[in-house]
Protein backbone atom coordinates (compact mmCIF):
# COMPACT_ATOMS: atom_id res chain seq x y z
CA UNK A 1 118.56 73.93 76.25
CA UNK A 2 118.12 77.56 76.82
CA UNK A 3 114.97 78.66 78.55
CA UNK A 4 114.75 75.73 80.09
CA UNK A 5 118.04 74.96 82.80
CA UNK A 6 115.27 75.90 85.37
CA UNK A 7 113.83 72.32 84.94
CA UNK A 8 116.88 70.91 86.25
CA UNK A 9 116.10 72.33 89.84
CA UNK A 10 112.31 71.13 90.11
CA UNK A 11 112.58 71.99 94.00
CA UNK A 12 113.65 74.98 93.85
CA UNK A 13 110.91 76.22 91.25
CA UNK A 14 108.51 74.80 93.60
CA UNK A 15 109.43 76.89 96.40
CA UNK A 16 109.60 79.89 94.06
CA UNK A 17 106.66 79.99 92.92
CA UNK A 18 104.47 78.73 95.83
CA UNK A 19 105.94 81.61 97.27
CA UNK A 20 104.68 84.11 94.21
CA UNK A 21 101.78 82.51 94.85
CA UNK A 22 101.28 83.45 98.55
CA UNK A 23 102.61 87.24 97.27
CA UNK A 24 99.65 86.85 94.28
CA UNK A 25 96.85 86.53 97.07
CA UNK A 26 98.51 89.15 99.42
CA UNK A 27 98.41 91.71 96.73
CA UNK A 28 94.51 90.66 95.92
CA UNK A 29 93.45 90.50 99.76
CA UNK A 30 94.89 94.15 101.23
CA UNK A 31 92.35 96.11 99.18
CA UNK A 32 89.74 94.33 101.20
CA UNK A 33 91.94 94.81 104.49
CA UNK A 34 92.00 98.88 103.56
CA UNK A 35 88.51 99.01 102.40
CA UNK A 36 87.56 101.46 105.52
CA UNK A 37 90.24 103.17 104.91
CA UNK A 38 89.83 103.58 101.43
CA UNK A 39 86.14 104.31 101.60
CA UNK A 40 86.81 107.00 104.28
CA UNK A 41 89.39 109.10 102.47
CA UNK A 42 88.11 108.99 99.01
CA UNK A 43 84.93 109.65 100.05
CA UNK A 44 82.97 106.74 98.08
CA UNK A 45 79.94 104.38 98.69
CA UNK A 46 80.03 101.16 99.96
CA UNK A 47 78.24 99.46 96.69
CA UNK A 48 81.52 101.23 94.81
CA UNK A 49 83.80 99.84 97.39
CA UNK A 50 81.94 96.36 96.37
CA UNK A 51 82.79 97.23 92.98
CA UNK A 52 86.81 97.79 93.43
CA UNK A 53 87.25 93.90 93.77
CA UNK A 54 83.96 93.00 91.43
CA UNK A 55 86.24 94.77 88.77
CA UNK A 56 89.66 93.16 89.63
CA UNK A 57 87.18 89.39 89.15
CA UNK A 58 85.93 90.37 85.54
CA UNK A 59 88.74 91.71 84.22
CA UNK A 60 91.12 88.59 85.76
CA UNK A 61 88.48 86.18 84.05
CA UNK A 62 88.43 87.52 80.83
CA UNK A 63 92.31 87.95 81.15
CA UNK A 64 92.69 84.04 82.11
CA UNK A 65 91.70 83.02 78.41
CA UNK A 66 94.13 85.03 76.66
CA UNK A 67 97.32 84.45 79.53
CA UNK A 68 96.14 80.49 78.74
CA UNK A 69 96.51 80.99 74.47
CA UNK A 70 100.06 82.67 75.06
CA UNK A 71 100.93 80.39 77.26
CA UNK A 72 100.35 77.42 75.09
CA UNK A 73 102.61 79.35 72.23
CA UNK A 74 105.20 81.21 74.24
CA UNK A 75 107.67 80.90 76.96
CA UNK A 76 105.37 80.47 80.13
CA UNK A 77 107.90 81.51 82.24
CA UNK A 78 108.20 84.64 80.94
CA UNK A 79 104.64 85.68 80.91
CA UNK A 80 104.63 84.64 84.89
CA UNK A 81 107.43 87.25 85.31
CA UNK A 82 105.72 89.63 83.41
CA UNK A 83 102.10 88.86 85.29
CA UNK A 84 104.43 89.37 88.56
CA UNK A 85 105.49 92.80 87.32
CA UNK A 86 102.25 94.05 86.05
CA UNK A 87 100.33 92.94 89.32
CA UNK A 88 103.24 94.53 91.26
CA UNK A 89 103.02 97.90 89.20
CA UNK A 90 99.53 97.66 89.31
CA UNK A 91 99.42 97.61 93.64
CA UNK A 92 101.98 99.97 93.69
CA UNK A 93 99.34 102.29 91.06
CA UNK A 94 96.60 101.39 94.06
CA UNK A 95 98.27 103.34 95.80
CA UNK A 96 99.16 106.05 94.18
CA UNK A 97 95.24 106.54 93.01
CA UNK A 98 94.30 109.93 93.70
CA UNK A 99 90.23 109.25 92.50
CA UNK A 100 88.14 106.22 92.51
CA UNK A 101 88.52 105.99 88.40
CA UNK A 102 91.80 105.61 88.78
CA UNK A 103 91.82 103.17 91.96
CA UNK A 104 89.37 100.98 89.82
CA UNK A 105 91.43 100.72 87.16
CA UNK A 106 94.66 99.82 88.76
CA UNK A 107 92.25 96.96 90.46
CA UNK A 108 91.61 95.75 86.90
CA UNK A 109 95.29 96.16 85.94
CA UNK A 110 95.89 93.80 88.87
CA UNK A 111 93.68 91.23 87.54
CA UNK A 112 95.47 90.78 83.97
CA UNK A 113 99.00 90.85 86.02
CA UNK A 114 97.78 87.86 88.62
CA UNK A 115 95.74 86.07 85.76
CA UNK A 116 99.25 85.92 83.66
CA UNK A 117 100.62 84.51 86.45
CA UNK A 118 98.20 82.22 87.79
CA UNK A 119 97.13 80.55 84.83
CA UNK A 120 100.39 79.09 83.38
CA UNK A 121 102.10 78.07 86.98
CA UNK A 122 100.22 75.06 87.39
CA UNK A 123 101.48 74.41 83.50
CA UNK A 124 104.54 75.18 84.68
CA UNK A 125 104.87 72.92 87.62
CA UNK A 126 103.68 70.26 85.30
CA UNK A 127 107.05 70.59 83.46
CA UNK A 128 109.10 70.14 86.30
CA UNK A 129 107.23 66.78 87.40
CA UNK A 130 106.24 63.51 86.64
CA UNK A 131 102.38 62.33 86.27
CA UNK A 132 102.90 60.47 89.64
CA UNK A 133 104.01 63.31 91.58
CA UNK A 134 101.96 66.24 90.56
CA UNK A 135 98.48 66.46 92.82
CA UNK A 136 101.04 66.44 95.73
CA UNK A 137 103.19 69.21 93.99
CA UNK A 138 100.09 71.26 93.34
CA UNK A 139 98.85 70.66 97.06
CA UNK A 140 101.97 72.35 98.04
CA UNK A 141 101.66 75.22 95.70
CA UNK A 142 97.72 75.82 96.48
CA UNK A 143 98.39 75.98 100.07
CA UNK A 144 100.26 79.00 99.46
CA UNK A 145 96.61 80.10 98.57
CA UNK A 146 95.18 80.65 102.28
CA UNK A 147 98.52 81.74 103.62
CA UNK A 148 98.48 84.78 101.25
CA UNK A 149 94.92 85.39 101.75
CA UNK A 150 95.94 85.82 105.53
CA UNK A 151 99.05 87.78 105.23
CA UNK A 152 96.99 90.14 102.96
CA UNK A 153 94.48 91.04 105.71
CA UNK A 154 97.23 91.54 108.11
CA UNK A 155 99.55 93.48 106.06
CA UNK A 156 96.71 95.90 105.11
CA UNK A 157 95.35 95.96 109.09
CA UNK A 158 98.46 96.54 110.46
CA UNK A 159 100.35 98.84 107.87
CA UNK A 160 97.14 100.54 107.15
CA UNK A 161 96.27 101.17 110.87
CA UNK A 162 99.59 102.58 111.36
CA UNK A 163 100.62 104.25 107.95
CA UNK A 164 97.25 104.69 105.84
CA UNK A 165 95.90 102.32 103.56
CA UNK A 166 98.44 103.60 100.55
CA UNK A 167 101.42 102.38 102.20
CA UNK A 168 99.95 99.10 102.40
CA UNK A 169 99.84 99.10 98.42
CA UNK A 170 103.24 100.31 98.42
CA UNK A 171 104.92 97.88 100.66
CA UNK A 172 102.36 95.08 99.33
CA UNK A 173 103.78 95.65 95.20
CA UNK A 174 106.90 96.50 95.81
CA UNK A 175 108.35 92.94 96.36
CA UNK A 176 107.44 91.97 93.14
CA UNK A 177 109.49 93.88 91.20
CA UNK A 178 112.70 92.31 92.55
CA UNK A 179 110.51 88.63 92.26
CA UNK A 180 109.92 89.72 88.37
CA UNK A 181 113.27 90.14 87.81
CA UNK A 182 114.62 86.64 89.81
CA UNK A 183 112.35 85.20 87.35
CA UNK A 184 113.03 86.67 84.39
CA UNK A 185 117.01 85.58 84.75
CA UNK A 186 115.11 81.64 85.92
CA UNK A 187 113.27 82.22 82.03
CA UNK A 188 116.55 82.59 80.70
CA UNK A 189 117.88 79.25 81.30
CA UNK A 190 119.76 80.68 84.66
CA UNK A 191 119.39 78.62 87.93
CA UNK A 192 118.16 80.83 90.78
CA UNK A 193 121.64 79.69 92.97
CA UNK A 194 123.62 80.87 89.55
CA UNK A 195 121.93 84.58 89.79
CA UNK A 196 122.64 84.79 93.89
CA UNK A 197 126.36 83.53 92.63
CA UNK A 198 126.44 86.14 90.43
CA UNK A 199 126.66 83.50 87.25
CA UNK A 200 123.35 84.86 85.48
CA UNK A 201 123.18 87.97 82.80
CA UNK A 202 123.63 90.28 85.46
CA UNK A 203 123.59 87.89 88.78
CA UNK A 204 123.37 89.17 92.26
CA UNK A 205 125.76 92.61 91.41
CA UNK A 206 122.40 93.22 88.37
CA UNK A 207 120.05 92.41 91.17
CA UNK A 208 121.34 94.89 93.48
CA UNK A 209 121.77 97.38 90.54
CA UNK A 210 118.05 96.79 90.24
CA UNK A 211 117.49 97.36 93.71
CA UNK A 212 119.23 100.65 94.14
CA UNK A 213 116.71 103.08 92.58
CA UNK A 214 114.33 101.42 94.66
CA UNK A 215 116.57 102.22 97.96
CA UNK A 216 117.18 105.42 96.81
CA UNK A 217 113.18 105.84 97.15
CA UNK A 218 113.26 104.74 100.85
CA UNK A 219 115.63 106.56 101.67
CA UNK A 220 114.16 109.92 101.14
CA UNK A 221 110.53 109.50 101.96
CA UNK A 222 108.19 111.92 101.42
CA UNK A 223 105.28 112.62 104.12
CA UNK A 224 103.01 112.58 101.63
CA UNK A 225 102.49 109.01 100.55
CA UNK A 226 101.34 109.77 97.06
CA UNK A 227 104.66 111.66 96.37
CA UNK A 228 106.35 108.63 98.07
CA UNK A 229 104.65 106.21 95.60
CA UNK A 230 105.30 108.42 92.56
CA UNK A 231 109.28 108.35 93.67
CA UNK A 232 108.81 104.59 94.13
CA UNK A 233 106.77 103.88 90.70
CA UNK A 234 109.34 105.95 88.92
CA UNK A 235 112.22 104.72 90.19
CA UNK A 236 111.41 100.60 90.16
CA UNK A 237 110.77 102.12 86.10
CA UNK A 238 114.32 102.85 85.99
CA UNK A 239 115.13 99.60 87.50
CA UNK A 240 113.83 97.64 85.42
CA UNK A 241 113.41 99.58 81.57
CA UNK A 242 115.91 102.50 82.39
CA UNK A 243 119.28 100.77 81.42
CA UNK A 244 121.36 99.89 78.67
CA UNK A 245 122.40 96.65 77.17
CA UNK A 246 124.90 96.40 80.29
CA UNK A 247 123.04 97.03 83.21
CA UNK A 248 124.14 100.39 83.43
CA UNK A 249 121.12 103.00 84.29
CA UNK A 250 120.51 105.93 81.55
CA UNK A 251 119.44 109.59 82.65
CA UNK A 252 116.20 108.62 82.37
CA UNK A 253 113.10 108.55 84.51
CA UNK A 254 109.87 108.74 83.53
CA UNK A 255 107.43 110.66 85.43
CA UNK A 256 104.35 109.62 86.73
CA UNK A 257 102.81 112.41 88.17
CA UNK A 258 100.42 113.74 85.50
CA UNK A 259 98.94 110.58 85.22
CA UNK A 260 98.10 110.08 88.28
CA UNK A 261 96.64 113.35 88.93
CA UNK A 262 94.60 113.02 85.88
């Protein structure tokens, strides 16, 4: 049945998303890694600091209700890639957050992208196994939990230490816009193996298509790291909205930078 050949591959949706799952905590866990950092260059208090992930916890609860309801009445798969991409735009926005407004609201932004994608997995998982088998299945995927958490802290020490705490955003989100679009191709009935063999909608020559703006980024880095993350924001746009019905990209890129100079 369409929208559903990923159930034939329980293993390998296992893996996947134990491994979004690790990425989902990494992205939550670097703002507290940078929070020197952060506090330091945009000059704020430590209660307001407090408040950066106090935000991200109210707005993911009240989002958890509502990613739950569509869950229930939509393709679950599809909202977890589209949690994956909003979380991912949202760290990448982290970064790019040139006041405290803004960095708290890219926090909350995070929260409805990880809720999306937290609350239906477990649903998901459920689909792919029988009764019998699931606490085991879901002690796999929750230890992803304290791995993440980890790899958070040491992705924002280390890239933060050496780069500034806005590259640690930037190379924290930017994963998960390649992730969002694995899974979106899994959503649509395609087995992960089939998009690597190039078998999917667009397969492994789309995912590289996808991945080229997002090169083209890297490859001419700015030395200021909030032009860098406009050129990445804009371009991982383009991957993923700025082409036509056959992969191919259109002359068109939005621009970020008046927003996030607002």
């Amino acid at each position: 049945m369409a929208g559903s050949g990923w159930r034939r591959r329980p293993g390998v949706i296992l893996g996947a998303l134990t491994a979004l799952n690790g990425l989902n905590y990494l992205d939550r866990y670097v703002a507290a890694a940078t929070l020197t950092l952060i506090l330091a260059d945009l000059k704020i208090s430590d209660s307001q600091g407090g408040l950066l992930q106090s935000m991200f916890i109210v707005t993911y609860a009240l989002a958890c209700p509502a990613a739950g309801w569509l869950g229930d009445r939509g393709s679950r798969m599809r909202l977890a890639a589209a949690g994956i991409f909003i979380w991912s735009l949202a760290t990448v926005g982290s970064g790019l957050a040139t006041s405290y407004a803004l960095l708290l609201l890219a926090r909350a932004v995070t929260g409805i992208g990880e809720a999306g994608y937290g609350v239906v997995t477990p649903a998901l998982l459920s689909d792919c196994y029988p009764p019998a088998r699931r606490a085991a299945v879901l002690g796999i995927f929750y230890a992803a939990i304290p791995v993440g958490s980890a790899l958070g802290y040491i992705v924002g020490g280390v890239v933060g230490e050496a780069y500034g705490w806005r590259t640690a955003f930037f190379v924290a989100g930017a994963p998960g816009v390649a992730l969002a679009f694995l899974l979106q191709e899994v959503a649509d009935g395609v087995l992960l193996v089939e998009v690597l063999l190039g078998r999917g909608h667009h397969g492994l020559r789309g995912l590289e298509a996808y991945l080229l703006p997002l090169k083209a980024a890297f490859d001419r880095p700015s030395e200021d790291p909030v032009a860098f993350g406009e050129e990445l924001l804009g371009e991982g746009a383009v991957a993923l909205v700025g082409r036509d019905g056959d992969g191919e990209r259109n002359q068109v890129k939005p621009s970020f930078h008046g927003l996030v100079h607002i």
